[in-house]
N, C-alpha and C. Protein backbone atom coordinates (compact mmCIF):
# COMPACT_ATOMS: atom_id res chain seq x y z
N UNK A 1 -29.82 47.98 -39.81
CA UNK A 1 -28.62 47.28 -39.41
C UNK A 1 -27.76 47.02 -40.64
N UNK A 2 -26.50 47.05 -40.36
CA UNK A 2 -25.14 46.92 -41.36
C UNK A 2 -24.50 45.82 -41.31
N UNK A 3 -24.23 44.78 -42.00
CA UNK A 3 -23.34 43.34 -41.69
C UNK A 3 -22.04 43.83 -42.64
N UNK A 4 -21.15 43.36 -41.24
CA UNK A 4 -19.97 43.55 -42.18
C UNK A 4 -19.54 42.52 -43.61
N UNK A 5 -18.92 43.30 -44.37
CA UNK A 5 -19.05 42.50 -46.11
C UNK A 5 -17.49 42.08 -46.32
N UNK A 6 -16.67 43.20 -45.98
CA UNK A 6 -14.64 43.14 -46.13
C UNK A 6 -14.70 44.23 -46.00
N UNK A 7 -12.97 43.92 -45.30
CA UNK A 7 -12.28 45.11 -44.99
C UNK A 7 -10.89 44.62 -46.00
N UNK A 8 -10.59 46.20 -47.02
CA UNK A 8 -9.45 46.02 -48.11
C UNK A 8 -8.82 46.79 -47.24
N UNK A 9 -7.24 46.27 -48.02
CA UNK A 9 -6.06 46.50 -47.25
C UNK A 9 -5.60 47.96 -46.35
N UNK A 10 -6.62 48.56 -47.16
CA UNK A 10 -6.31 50.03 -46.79
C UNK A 10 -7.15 50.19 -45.78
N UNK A 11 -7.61 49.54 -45.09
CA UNK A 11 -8.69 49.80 -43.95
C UNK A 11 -9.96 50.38 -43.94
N UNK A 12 -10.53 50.23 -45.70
CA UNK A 12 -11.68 50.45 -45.92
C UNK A 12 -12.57 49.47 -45.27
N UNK A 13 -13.32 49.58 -44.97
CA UNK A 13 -14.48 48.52 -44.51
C UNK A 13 -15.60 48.60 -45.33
N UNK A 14 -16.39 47.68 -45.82
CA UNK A 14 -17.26 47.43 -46.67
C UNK A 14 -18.62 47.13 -46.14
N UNK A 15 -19.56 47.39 -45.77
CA UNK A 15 -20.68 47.11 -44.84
C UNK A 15 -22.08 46.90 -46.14
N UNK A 16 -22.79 45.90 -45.81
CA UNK A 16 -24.41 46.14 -46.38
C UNK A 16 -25.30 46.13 -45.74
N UNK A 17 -26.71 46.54 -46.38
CA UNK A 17 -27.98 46.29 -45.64
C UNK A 17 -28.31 44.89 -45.56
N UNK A 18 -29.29 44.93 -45.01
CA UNK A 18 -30.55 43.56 -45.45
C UNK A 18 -30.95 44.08 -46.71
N UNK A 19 -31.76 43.30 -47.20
CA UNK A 19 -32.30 43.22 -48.70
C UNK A 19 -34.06 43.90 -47.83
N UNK A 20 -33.79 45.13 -48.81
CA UNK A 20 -34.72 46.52 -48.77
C UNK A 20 -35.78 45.98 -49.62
N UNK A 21 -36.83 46.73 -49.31
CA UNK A 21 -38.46 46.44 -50.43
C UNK A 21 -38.87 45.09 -50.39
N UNK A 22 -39.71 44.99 -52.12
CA UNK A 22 -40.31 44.03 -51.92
C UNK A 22 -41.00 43.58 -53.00
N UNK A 23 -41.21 42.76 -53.44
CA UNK A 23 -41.71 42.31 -54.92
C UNK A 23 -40.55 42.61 -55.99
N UNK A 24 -40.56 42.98 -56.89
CA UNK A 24 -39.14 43.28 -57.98
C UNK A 24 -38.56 44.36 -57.56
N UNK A 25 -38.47 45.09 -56.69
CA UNK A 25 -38.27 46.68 -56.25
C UNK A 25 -37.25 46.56 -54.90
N UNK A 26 -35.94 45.21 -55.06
CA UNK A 26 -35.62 44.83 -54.16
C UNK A 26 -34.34 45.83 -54.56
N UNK A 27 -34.01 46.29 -53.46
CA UNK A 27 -32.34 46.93 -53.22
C UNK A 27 -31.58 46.65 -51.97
N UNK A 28 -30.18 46.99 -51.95
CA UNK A 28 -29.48 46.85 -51.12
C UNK A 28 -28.60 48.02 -50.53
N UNK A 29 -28.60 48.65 -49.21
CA UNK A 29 -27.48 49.37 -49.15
C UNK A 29 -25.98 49.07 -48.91
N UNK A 30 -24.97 50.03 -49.61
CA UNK A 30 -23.52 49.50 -49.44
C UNK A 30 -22.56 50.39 -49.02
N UNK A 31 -22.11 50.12 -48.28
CA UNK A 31 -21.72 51.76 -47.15
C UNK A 31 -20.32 51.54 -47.03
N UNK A 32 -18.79 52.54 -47.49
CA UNK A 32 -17.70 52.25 -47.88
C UNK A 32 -17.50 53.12 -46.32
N UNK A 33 -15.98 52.94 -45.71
CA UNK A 33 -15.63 53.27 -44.70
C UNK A 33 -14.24 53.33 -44.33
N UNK A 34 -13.43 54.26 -44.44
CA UNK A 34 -12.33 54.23 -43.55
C UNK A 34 -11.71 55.26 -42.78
N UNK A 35 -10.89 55.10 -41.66
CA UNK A 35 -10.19 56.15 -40.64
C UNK A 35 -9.77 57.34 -41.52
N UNK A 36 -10.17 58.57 -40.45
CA UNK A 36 -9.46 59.14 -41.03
C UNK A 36 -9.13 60.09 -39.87
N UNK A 37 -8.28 61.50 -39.97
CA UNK A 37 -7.70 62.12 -38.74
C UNK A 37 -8.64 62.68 -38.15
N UNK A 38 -9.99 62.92 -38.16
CA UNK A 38 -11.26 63.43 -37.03
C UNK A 38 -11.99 62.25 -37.12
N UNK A 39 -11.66 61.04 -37.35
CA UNK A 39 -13.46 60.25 -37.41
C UNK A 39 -13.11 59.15 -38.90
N UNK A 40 -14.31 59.62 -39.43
CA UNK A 40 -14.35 58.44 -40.39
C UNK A 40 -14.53 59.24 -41.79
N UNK A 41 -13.87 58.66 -42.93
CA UNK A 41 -14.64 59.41 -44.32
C UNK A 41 -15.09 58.18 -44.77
N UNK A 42 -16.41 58.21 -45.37
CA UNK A 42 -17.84 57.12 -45.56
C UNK A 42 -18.42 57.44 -47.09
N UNK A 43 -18.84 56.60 -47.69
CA UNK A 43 -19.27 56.89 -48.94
C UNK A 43 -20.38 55.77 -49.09
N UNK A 44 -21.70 56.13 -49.25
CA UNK A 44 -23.08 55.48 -48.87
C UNK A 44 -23.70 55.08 -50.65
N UNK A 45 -24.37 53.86 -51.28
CA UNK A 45 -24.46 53.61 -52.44
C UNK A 45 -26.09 52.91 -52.13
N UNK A 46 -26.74 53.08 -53.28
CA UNK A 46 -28.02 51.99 -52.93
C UNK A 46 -27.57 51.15 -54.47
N UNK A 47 -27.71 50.03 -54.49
CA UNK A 47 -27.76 49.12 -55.30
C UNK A 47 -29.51 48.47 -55.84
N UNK A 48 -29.65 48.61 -56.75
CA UNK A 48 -29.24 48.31 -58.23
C UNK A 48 -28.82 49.69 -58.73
N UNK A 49 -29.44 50.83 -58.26
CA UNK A 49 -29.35 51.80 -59.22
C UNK A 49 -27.73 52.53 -59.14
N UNK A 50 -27.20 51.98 -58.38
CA UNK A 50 -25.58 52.34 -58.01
C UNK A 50 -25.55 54.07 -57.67
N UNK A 51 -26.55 54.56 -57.20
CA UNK A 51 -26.78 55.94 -56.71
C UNK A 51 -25.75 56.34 -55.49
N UNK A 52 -25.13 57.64 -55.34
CA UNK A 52 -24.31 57.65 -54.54
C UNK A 52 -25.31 58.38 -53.38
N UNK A 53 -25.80 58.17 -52.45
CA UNK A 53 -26.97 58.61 -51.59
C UNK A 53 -26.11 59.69 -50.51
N UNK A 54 -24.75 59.01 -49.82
CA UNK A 54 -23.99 59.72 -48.83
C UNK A 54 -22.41 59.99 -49.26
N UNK A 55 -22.25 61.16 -48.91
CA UNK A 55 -20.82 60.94 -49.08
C UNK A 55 -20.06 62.29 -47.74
N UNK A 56 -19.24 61.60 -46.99
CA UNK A 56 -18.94 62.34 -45.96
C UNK A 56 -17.27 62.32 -45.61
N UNK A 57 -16.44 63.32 -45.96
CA UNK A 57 -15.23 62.91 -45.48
C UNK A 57 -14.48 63.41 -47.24
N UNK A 58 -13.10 62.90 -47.31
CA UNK A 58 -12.28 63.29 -48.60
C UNK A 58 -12.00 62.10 -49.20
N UNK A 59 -12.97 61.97 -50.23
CA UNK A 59 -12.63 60.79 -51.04
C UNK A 59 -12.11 61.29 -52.50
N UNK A 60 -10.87 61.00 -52.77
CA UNK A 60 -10.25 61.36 -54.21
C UNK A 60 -11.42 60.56 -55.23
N UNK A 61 -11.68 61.63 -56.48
CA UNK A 61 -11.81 61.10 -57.63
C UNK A 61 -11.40 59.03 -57.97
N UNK A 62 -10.18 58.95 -57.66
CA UNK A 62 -9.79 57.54 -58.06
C UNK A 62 -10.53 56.69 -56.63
N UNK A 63 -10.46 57.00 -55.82
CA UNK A 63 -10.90 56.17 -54.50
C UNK A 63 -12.57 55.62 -55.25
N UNK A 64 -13.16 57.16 -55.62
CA UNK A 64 -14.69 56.92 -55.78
C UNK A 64 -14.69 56.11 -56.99
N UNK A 65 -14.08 56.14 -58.05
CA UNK A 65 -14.12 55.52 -59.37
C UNK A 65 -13.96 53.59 -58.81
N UNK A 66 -12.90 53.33 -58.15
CA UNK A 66 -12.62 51.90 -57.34
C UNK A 66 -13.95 51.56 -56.41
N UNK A 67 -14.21 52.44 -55.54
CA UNK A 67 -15.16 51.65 -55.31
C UNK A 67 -16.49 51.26 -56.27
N UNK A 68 -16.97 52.43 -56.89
CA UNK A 68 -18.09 52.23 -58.23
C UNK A 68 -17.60 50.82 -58.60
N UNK A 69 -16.36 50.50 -59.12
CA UNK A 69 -16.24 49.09 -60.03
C UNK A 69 -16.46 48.41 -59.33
N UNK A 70 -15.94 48.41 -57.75
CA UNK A 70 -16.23 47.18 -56.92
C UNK A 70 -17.87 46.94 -56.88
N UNK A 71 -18.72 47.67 -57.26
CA UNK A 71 -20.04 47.78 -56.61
C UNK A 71 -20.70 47.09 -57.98
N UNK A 72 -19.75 47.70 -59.25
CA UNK A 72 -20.44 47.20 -60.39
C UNK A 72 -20.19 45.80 -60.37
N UNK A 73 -18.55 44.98 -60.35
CA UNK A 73 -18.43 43.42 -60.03
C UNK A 73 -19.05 42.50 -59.11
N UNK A 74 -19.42 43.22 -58.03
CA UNK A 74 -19.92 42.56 -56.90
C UNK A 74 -21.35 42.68 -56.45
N UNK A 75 -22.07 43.28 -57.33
CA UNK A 75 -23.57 43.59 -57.00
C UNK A 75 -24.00 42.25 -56.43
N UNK A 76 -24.35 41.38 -57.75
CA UNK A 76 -24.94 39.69 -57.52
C UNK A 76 -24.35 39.41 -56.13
N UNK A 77 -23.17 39.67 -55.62
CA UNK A 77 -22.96 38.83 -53.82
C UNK A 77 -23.19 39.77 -53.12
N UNK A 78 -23.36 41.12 -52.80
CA UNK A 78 -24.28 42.03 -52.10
C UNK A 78 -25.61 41.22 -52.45
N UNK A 79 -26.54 41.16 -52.69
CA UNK A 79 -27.63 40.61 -52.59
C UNK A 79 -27.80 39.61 -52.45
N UNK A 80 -26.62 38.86 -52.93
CA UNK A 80 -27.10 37.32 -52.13
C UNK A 80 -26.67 36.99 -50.39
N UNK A 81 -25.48 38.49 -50.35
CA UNK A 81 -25.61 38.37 -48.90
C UNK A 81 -26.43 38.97 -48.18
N UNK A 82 -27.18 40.20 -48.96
CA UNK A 82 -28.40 40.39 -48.05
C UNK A 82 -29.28 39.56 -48.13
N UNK A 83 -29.50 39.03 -48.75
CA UNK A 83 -30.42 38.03 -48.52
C UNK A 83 -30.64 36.64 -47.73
N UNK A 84 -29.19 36.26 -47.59
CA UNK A 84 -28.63 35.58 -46.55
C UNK A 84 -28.69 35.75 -45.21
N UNK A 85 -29.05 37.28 -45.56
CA UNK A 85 -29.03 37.84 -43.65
C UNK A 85 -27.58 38.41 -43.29
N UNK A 86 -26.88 38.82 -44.10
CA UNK A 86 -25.40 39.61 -43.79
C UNK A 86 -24.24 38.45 -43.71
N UNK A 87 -23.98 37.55 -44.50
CA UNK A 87 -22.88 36.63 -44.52
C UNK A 87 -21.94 37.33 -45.60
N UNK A 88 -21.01 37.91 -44.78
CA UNK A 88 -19.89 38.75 -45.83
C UNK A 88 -19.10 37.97 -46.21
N UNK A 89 -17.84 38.07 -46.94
CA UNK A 89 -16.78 37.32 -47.52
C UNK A 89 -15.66 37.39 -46.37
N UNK A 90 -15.10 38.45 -45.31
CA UNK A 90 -13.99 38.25 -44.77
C UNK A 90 -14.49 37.75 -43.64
């Protein structure tokens, strides 16, 4: 399951996991999202290791670079909202 996290102006939507594993080996998934003219283009991340796991749809160079920073500033509240149980910011 995915709790919604924010949606930026551009109609990206921001989604995470629950808080994955167990003992120090804790991660989070962070799943980027917006419309596009067949469907959706999606860009899938696991946190800590900021690995790009999915990527589906046309995401420019600069799109992917913006979200990376968002993922690098915002790690610490991805996990404290998975851990919360999915309490996003919007």
């Amino acid at each position: 399951m995915m709790y919604d996290y924010v949606t930026l102006n551009d109609e990206t939507l921001i989604t995470h996991s629950h808080l994955l594993g167990a003992g120090g080996d804790k991660s989070v998934k962070v799943h980027f999202e917006h419309p596009a003219d067949f469907g959706f283009d999606s860009v899938t991340y696991m946190l800590p290791s900021y690995e790009q796991i999915e990527k589906i749809g046309n995401y420019s160079n600069e799109e992917i670079a913006r979200f990376e920073r968002l993922l690098r500033s915002a790690a610490h509240s991805f996990f404290r909202c998975a851990e919360e149980g999915g309490h996003g910011i919007a």
